[in-house]
PDB file of N, CA and C in Angstrom:
ATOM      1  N   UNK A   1      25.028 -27.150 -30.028  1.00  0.00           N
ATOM      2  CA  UNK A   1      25.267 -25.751 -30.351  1.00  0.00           C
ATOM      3  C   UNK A   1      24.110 -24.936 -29.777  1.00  0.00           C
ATOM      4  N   UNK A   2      24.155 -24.367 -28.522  1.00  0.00           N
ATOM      5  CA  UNK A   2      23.448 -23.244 -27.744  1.00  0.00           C
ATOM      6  C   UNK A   2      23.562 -21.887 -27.947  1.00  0.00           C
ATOM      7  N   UNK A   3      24.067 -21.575 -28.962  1.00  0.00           N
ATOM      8  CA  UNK A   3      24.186 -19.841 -29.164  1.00  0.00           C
ATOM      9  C   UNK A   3      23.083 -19.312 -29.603  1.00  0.00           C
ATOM     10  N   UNK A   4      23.127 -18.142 -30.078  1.00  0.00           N
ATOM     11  CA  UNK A   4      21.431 -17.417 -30.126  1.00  0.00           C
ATOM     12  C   UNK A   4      22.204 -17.226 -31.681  1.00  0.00           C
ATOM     13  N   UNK A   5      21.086 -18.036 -32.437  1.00  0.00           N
ATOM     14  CA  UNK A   5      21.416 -17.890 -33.896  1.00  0.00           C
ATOM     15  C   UNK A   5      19.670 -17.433 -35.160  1.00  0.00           C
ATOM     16  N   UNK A   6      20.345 -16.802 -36.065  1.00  0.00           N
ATOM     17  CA  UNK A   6      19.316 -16.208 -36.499  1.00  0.00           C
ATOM     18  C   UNK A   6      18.904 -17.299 -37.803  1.00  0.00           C
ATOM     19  N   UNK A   7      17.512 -18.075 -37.526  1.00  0.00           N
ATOM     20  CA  UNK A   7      17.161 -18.723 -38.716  1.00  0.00           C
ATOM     21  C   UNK A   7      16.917 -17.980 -40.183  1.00  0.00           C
ATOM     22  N   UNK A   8      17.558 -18.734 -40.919  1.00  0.00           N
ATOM     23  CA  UNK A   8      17.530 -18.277 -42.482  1.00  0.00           C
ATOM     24  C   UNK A   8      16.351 -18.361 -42.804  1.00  0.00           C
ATOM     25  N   UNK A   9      15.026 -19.060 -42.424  1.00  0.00           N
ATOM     26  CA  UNK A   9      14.106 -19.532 -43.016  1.00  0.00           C
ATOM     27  C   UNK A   9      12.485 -18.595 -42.083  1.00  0.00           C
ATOM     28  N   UNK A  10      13.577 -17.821 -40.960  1.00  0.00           N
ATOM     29  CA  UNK A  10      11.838 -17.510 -40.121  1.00  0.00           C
ATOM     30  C   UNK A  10      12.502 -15.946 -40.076  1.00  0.00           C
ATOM     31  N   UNK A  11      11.903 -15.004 -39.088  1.00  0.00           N
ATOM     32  CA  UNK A  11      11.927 -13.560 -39.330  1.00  0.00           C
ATOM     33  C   UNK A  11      12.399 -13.301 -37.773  1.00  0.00           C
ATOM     34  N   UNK A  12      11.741 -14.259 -36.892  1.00  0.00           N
ATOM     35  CA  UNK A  12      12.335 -13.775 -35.244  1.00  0.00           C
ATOM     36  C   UNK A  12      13.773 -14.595 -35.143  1.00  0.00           C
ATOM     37  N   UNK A  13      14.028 -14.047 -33.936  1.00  0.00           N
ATOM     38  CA  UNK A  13      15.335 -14.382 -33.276  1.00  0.00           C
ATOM     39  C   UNK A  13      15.188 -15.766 -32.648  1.00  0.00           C
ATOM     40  N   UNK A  14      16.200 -16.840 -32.721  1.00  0.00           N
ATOM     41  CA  UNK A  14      15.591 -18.380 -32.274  1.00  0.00           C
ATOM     42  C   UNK A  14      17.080 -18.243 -31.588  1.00  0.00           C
ATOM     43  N   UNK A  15      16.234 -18.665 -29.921  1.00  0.00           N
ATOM     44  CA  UNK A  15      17.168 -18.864 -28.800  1.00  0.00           C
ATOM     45  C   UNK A  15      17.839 -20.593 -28.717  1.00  0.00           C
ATOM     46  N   UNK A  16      18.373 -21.411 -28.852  1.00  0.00           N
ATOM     47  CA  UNK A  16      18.925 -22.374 -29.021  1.00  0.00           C
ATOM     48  C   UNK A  16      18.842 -23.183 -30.442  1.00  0.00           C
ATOM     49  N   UNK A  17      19.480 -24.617 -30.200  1.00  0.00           N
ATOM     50  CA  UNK A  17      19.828 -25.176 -31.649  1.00  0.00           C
ATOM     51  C   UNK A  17      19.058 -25.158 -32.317  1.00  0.00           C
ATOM     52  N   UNK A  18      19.645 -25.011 -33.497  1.00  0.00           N
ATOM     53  CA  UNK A  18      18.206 -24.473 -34.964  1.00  0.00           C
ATOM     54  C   UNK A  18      18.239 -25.845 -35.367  1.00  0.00           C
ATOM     55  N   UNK A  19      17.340 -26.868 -35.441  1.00  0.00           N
ATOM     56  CA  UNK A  19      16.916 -28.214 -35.598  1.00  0.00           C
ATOM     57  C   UNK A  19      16.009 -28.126 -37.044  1.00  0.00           C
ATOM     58  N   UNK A  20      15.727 -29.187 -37.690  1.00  0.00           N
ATOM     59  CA  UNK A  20      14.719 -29.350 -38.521  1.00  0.00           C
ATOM     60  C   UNK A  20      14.030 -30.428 -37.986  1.00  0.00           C
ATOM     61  N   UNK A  21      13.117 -29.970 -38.406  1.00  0.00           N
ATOM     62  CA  UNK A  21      11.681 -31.302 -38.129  1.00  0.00           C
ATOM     63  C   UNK A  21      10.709 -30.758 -37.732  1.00  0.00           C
ATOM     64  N   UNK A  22       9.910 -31.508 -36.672  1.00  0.00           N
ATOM     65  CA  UNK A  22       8.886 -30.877 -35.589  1.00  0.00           C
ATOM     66  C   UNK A  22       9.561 -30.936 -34.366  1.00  0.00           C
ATOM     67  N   UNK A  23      10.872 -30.759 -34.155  1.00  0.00           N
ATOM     68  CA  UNK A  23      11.199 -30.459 -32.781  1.00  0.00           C
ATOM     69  C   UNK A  23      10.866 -28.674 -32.005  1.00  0.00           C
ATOM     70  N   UNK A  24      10.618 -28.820 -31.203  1.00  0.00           N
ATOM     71  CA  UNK A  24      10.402 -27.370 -30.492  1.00  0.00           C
ATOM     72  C   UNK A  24      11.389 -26.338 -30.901  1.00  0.00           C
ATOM     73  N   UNK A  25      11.060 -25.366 -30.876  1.00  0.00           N
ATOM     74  CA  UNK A  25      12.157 -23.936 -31.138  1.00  0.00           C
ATOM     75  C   UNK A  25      11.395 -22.856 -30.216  1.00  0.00           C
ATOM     76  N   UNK A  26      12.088 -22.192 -30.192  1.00  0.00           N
ATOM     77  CA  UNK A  26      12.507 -21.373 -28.832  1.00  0.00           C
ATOM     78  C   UNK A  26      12.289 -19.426 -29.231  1.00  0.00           C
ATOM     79  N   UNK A  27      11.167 -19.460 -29.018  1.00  0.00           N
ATOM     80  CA  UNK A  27      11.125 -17.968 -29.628  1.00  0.00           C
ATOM     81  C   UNK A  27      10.946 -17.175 -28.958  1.00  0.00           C
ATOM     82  N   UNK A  28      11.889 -15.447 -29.082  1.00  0.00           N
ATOM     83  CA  UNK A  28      12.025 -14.903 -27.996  1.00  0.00           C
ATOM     84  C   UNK A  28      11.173 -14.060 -28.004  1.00  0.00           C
ATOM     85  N   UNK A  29      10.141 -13.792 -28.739  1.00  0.00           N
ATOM     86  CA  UNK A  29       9.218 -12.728 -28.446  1.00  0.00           C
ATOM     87  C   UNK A  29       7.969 -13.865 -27.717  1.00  0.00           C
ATOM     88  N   UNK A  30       7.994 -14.852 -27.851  1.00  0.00           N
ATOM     89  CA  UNK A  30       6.749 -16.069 -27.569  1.00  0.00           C
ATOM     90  C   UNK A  30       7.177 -16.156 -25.984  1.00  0.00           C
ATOM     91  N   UNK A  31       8.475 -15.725 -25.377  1.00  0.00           N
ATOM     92  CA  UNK A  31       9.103 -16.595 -24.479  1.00  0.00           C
ATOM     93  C   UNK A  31       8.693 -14.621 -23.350  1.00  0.00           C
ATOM     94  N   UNK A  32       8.831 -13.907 -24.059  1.00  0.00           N
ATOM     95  CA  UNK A  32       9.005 -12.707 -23.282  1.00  0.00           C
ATOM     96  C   UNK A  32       7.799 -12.063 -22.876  1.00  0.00           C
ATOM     97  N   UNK A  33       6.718 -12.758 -24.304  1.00  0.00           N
ATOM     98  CA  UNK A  33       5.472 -12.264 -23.665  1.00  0.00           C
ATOM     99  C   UNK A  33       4.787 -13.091 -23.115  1.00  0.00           C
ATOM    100  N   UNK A  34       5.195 -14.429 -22.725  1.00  0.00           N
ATOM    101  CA  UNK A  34       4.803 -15.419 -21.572  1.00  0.00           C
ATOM    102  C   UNK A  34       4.734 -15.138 -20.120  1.00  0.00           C
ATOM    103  N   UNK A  35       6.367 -13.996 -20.499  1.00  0.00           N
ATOM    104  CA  UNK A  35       6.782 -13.519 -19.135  1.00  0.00           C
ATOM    105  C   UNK A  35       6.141 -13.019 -18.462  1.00  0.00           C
ATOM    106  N   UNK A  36       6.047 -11.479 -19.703  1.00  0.00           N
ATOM    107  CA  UNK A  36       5.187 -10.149 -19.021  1.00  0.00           C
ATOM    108  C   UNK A  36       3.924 -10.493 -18.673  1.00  0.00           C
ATOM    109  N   UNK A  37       3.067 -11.885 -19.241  1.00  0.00           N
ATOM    110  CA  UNK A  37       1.531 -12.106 -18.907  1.00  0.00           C
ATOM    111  C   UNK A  37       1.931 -12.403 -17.566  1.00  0.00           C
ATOM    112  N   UNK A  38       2.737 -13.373 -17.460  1.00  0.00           N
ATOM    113  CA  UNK A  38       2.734 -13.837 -16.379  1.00  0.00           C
ATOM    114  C   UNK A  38       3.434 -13.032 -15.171  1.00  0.00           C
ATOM    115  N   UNK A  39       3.673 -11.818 -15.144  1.00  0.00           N
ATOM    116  CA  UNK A  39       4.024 -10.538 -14.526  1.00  0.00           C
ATOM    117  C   UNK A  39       2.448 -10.186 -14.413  1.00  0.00           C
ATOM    118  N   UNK A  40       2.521  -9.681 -15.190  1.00  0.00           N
ATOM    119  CA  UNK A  40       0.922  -8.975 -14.982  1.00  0.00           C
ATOM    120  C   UNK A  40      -0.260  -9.868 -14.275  1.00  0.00           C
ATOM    121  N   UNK A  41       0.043 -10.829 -14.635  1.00  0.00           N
ATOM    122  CA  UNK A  41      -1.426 -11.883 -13.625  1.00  0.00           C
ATOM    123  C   UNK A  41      -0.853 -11.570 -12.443  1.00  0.00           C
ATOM    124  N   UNK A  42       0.162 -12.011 -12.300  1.00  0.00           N
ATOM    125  CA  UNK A  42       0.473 -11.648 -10.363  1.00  0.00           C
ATOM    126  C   UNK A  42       0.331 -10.889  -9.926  1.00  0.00           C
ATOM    127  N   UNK A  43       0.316  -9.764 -10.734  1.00  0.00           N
ATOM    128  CA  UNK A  43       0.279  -7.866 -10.397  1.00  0.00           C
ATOM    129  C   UNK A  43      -0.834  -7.592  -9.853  1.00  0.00           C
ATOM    130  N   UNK A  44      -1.855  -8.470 -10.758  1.00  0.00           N
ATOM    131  CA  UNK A  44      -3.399  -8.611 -10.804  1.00  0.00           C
ATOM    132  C   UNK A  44      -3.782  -9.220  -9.557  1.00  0.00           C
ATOM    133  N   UNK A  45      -3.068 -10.528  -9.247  1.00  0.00           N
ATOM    134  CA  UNK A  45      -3.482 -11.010  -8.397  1.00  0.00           C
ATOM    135  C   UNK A  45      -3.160 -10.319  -6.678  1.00  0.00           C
ATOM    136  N   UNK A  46      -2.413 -10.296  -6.722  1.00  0.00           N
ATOM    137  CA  UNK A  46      -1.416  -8.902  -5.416  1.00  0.00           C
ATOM    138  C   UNK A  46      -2.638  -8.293  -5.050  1.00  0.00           C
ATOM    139  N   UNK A  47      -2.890  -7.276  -6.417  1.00  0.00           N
ATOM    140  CA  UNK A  47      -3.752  -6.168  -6.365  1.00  0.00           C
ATOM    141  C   UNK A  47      -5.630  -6.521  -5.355  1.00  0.00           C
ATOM    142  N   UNK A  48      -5.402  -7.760  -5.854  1.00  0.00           N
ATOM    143  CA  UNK A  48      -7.346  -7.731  -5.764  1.00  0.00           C
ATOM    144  C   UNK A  48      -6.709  -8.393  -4.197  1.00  0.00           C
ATOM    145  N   UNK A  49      -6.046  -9.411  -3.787  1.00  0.00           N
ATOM    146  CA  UNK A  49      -5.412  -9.683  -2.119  1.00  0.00           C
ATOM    147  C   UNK A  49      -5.597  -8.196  -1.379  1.00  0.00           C
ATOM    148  N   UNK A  50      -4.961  -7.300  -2.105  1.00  0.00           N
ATOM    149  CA  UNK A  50      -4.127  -6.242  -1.183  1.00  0.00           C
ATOM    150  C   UNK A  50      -5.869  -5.408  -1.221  1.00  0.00           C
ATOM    151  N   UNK A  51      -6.686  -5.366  -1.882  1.00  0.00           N
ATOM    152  CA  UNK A  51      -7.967  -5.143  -2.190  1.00  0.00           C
ATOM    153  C   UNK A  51      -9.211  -5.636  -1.065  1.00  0.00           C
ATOM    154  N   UNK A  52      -9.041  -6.638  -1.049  1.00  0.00           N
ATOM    155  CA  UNK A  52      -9.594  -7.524  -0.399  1.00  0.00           C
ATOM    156  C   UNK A  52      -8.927  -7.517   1.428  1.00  0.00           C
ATOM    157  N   UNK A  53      -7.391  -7.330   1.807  1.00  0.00           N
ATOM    158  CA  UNK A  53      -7.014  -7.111   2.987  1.00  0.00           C
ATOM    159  C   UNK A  53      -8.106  -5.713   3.503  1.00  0.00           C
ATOM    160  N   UNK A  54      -7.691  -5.001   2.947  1.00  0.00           N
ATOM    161  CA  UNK A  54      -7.989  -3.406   2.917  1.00  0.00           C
ATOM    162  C   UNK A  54      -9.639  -3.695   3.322  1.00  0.00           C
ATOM    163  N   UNK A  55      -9.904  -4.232   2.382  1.00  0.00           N
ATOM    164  CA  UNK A  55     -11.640  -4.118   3.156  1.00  0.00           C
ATOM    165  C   UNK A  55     -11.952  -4.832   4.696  1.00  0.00           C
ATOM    166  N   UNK A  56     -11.241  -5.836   4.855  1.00  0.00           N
ATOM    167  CA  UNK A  56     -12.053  -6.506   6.568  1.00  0.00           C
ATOM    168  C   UNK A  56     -10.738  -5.494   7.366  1.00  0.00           C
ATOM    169  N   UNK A  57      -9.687  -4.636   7.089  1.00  0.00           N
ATOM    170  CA  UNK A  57      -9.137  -3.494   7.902  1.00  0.00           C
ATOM    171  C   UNK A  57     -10.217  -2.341   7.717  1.00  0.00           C
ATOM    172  N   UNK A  58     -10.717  -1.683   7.111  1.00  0.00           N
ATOM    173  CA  UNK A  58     -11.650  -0.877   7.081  1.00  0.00           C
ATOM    174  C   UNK A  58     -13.105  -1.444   7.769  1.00  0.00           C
ATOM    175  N   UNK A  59     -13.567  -2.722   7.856  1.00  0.00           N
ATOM    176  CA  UNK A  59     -14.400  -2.961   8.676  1.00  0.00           C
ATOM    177  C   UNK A  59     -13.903  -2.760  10.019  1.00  0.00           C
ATOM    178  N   UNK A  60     -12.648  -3.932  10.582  1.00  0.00           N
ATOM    179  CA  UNK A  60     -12.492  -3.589  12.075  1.00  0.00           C
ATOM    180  C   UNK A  60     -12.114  -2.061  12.322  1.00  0.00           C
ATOM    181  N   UNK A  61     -11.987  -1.473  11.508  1.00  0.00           N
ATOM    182  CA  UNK A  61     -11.944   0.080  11.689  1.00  0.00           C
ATOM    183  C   UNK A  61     -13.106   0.461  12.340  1.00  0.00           C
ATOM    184  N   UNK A  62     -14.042   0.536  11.536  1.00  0.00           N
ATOM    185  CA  UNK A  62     -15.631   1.088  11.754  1.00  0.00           C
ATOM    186  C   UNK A  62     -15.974   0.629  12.817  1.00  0.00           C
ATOM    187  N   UNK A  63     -15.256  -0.839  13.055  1.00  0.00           N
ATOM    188  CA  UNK A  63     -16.448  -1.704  14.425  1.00  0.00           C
ATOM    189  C   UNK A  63     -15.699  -0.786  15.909  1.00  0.00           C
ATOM    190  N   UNK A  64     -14.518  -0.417  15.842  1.00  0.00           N
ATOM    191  CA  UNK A  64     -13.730  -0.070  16.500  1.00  0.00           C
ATOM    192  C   UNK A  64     -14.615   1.523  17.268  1.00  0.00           C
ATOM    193  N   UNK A  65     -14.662   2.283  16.209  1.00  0.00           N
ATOM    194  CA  UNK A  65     -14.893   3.317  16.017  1.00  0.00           C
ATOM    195  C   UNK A  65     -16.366   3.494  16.751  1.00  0.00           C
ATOM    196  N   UNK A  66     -17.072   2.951  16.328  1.00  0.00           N
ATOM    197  CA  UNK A  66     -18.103   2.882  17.039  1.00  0.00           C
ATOM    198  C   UNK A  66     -18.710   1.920  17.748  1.00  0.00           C
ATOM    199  N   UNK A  67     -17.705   1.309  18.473  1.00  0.00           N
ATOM    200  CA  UNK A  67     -17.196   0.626  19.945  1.00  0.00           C
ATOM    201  C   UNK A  67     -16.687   1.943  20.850  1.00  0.00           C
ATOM    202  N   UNK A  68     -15.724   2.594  20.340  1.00  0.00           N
ATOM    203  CA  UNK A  68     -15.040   3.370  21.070  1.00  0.00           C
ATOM    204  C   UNK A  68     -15.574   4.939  21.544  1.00  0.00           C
ATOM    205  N   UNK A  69     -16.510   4.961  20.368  1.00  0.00           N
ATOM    206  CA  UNK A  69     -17.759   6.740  19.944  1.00  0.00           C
ATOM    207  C   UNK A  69     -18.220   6.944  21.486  1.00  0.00           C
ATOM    208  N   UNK A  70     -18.970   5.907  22.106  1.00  0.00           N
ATOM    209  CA  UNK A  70     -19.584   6.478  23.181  1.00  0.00           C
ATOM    210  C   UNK A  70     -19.141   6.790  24.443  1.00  0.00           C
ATOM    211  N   UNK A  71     -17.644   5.840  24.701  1.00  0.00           N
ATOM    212  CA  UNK A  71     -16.823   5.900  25.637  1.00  0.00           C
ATOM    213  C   UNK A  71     -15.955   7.094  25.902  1.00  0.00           C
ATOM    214  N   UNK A  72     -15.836   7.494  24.460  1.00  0.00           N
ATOM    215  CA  UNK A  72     -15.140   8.633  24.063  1.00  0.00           C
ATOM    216  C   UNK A  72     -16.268   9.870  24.683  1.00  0.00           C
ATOM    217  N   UNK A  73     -17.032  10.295  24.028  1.00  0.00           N
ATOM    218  CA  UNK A  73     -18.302  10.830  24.183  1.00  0.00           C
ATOM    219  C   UNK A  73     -18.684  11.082  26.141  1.00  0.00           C
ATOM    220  N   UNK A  74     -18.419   9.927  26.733  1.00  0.00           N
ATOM    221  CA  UNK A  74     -18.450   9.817  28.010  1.00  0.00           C
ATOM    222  C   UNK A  74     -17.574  10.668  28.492  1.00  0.00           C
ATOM    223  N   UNK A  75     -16.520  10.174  28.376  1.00  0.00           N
ATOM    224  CA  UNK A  75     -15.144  10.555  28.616  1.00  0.00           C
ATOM    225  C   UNK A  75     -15.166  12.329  28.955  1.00  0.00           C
ATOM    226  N   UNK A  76     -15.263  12.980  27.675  1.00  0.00           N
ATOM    227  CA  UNK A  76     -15.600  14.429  27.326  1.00  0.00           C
ATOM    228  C   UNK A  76     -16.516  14.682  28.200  1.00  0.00           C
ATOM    229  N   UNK A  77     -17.378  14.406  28.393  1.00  0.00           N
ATOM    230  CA  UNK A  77     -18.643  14.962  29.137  1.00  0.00           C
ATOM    231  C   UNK A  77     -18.564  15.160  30.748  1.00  0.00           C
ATOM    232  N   UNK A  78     -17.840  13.992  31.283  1.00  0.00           N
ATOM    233  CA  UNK A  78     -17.413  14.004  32.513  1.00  0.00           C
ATOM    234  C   UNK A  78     -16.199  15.138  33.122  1.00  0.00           C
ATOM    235  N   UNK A  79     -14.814  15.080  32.080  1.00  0.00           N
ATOM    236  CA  UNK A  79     -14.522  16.134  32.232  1.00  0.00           C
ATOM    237  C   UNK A  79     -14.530  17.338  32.088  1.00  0.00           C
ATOM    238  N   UNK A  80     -16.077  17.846  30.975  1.00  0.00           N
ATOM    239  CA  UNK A  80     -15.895  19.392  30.825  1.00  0.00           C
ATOM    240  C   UNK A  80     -16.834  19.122  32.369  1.00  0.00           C
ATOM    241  N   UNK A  81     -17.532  18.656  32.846  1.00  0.00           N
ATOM    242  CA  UNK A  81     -18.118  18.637  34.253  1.00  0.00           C
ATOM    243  C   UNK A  81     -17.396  18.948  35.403  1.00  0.00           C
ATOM    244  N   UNK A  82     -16.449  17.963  35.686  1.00  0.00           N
ATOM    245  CA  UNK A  82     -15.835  18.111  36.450  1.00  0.00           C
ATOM    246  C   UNK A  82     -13.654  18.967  36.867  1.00  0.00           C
ATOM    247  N   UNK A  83     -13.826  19.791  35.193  1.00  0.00           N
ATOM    248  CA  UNK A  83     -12.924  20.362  35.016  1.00  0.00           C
ATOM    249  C   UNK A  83     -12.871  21.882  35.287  1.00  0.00           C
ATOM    250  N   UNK A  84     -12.970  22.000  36.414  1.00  0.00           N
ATOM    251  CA  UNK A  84     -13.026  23.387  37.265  1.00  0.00           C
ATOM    252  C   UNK A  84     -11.772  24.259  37.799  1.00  0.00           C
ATOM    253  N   UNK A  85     -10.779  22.824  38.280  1.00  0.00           N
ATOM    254  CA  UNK A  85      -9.825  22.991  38.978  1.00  0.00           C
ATOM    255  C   UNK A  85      -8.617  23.353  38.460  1.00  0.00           C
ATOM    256  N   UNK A  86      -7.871  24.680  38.735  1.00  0.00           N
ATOM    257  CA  UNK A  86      -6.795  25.032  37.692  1.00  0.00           C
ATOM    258  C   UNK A  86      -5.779  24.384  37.640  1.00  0.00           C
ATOM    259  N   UNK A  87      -5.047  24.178  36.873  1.00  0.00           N
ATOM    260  CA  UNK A  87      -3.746  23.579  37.031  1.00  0.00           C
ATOM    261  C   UNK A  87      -2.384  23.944  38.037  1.00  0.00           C
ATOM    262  N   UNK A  88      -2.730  25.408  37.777  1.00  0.00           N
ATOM    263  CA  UNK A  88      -1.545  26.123  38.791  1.00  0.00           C
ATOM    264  C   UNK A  88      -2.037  27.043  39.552  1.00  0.00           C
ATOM    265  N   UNK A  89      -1.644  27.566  40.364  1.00  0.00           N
ATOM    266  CA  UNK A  89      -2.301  28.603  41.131  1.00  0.00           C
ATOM    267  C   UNK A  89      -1.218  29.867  41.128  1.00  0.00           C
ATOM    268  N   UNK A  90       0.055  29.688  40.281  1.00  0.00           N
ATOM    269  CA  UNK A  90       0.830  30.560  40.127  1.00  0.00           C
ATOM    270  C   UNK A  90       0.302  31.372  39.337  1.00  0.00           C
ATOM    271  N   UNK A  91       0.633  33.009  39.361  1.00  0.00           N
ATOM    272  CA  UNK A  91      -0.079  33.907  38.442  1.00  0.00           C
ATOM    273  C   UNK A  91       0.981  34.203  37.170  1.00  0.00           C
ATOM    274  N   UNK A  92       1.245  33.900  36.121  1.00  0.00           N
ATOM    275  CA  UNK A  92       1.446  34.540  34.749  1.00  0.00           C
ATOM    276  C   UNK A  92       2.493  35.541  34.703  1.00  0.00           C
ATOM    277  N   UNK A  93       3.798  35.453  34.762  1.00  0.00           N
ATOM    278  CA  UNK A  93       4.414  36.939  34.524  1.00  0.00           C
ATOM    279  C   UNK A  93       4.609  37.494  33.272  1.00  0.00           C
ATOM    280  N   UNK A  94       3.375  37.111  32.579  1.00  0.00           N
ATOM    281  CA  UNK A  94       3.591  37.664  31.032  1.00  0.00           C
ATOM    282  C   UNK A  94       2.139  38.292  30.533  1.00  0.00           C
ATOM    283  N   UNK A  95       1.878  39.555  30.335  1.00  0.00           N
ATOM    284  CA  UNK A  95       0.341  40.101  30.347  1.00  0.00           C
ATOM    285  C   UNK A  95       0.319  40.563  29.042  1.00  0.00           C
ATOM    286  N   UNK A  96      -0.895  41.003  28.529  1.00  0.00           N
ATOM    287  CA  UNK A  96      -1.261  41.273  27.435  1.00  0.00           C
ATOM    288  C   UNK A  96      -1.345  42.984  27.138  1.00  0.00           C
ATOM    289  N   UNK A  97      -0.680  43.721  28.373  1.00  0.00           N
ATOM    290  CA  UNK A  97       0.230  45.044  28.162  1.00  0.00           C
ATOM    291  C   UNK A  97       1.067  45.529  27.813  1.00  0.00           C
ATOM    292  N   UNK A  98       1.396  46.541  27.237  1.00  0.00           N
ATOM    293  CA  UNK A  98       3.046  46.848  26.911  1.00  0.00           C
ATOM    294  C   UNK A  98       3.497  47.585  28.380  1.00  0.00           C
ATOM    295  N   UNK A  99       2.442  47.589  29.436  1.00  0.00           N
ATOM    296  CA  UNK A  99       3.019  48.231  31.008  1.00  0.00           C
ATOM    297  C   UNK A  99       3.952  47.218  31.583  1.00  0.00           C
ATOM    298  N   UNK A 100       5.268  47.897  31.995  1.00  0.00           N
ATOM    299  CA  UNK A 100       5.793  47.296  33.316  1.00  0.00           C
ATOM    300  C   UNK A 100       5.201  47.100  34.812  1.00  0.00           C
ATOM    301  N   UNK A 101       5.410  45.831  35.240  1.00  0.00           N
ATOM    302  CA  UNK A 101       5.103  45.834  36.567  1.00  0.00           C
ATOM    303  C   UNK A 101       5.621  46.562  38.037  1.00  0.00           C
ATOM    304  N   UNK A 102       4.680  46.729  38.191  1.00  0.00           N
ATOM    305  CA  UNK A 102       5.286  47.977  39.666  1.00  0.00           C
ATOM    306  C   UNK A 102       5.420  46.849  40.902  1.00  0.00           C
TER     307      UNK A 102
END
């Protein structure tokens, strides 16, 4: 007999056969907060992984960053130098007058 039956003799809800003796019984608040601990440790555990990823990504970040600072830095410097040359040599048919062109 597997049904969810309510012992005459205890106060919680007992999930399978109601036995006498010292055989095991089955309690559903014992069984649910086994669960949720064991929800929550993993949650825990996830957390400090996903914790722990995050930090050696934030290192190769930094190493990156200033690997890349001076090249960058180069980069800029050369072309405000050598950035003289216009892009177009066409002139603008749109001016900052309310005059028509003659």
């Amino acid at each position: 007999m597997g049904a969810i039956q309510r012992n005459l003799t205890s106060s919680p809800l007992v999930i399978g056969p109601v036995v006498s003796g010292n055989e095991m019984k089955f309690d559903i608040h014992q069984t649910v907060s086994f669960i949720v601990l064991g929800l929550v440790s993993w949650g825990a555990l996830q957390l400090y992984q996903m914790n722990a990823s995050m930090a050696v990504v934030t290192y190769k970040v930094e190493e990156n960053h200033s690997m890349i600072k001076p090249m960058w830095q180069d980069f800029l410097i050369r072309k405000a130098k050598h950035d003289v040359v216009p892009i177009t040599d066409v002139e603008a048919d749109i001016h900052a007058s309310n005059k028509e062109k003659n």
